[in-house]
Protein backbone atom coordinates (compact mmCIF):
# COMPACT_ATOMS: atom_id res chain seq x y z
CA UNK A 1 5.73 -12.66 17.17
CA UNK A 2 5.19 -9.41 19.07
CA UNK A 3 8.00 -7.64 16.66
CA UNK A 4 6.17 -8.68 13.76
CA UNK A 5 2.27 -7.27 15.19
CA UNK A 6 4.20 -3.99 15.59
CA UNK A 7 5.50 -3.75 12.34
CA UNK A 8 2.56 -5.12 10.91
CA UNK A 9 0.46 -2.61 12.53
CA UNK A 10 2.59 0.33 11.47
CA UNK A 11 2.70 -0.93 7.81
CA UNK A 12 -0.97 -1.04 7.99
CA UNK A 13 -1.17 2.61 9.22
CA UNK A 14 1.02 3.75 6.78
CA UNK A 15 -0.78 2.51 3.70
CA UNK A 16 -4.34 3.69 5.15
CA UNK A 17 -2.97 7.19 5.82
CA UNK A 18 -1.37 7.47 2.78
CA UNK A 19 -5.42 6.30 0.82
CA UNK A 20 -6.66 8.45 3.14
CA UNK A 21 -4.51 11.58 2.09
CA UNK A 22 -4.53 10.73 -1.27
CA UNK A 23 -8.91 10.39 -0.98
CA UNK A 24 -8.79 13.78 0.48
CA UNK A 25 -5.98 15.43 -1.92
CA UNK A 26 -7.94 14.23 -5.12
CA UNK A 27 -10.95 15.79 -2.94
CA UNK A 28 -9.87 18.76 -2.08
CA UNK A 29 -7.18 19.87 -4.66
CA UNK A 30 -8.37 17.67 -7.76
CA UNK A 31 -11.86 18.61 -7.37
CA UNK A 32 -12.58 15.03 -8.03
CA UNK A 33 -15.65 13.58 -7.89
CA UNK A 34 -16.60 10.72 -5.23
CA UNK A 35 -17.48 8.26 -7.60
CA UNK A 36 -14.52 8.89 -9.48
CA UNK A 37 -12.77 8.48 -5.64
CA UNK A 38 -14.38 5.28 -4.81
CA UNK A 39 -13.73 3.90 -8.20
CA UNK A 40 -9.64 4.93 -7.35
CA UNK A 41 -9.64 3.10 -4.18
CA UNK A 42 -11.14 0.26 -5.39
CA UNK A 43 -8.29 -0.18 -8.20
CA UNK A 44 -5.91 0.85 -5.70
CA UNK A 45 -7.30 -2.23 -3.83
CA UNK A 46 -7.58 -4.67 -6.84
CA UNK A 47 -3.77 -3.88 -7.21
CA UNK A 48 -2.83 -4.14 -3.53
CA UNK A 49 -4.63 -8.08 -4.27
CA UNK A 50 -2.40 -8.25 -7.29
CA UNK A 51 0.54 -7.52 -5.56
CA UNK A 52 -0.28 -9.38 -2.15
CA UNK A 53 -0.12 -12.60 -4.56
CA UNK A 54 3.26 -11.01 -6.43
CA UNK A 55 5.38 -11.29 -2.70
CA UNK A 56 3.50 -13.82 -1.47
CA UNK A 57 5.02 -15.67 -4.49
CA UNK A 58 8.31 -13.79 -4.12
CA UNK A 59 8.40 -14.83 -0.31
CA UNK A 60 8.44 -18.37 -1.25
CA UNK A 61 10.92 -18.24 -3.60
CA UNK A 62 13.42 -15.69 -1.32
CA UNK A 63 12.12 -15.83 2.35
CA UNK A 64 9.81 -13.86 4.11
CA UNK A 65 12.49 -11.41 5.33
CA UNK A 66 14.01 -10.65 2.21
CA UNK A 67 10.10 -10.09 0.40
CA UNK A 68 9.07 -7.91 3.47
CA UNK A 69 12.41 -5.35 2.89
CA UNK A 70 11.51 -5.65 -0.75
CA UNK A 71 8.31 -4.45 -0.43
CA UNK A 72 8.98 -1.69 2.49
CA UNK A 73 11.48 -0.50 -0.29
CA UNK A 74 9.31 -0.40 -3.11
CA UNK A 75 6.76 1.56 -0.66
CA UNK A 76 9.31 3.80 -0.33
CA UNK A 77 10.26 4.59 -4.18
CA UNK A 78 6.90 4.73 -4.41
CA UNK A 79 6.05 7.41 -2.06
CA UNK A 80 9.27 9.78 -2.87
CA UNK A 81 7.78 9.40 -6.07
CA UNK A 82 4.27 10.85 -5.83
């Protein structure tokens, strides 16, 4: 239980510092608007739901394990790609 808190907490820090750099990139760099900003991070949320219902799914089908290295890897890709 305690292993999993830990990684769960550094997940969590990781995806909120990389909203929170991306807020403050489109900010400062961009030039974007805030309401343009807060509209972003709301998708970004609507698709975080999306997705928290795509493992959640794939978890039952593989096993927890298997969805959570799916996901870190896809986080991954993801981040080497922006």
């Amino acid at each position: 239980m305690t292993i999993y808190l830990l990684g769960f907490f550094f997940i969590t820090m990781g995806l909120l510092t990389v909203m929170f750099m991306a807020a403050t990139y489109g900010e400062k760099q961009l030039g974007l608007s805030e309401e343009i900003l807060i509209a972003t991070i709301l998708l970004i949320q609507l698709v975080g739901m999306a997705g928290a219902y795509l493992f959640a799914w794939l978890s039952s089908k593989l096993s927890n394990f298997k969805a959570l290295l799916i996901s870190v890897f896809c986080w991954i890709l993801i981040c080497l790609g922006a």
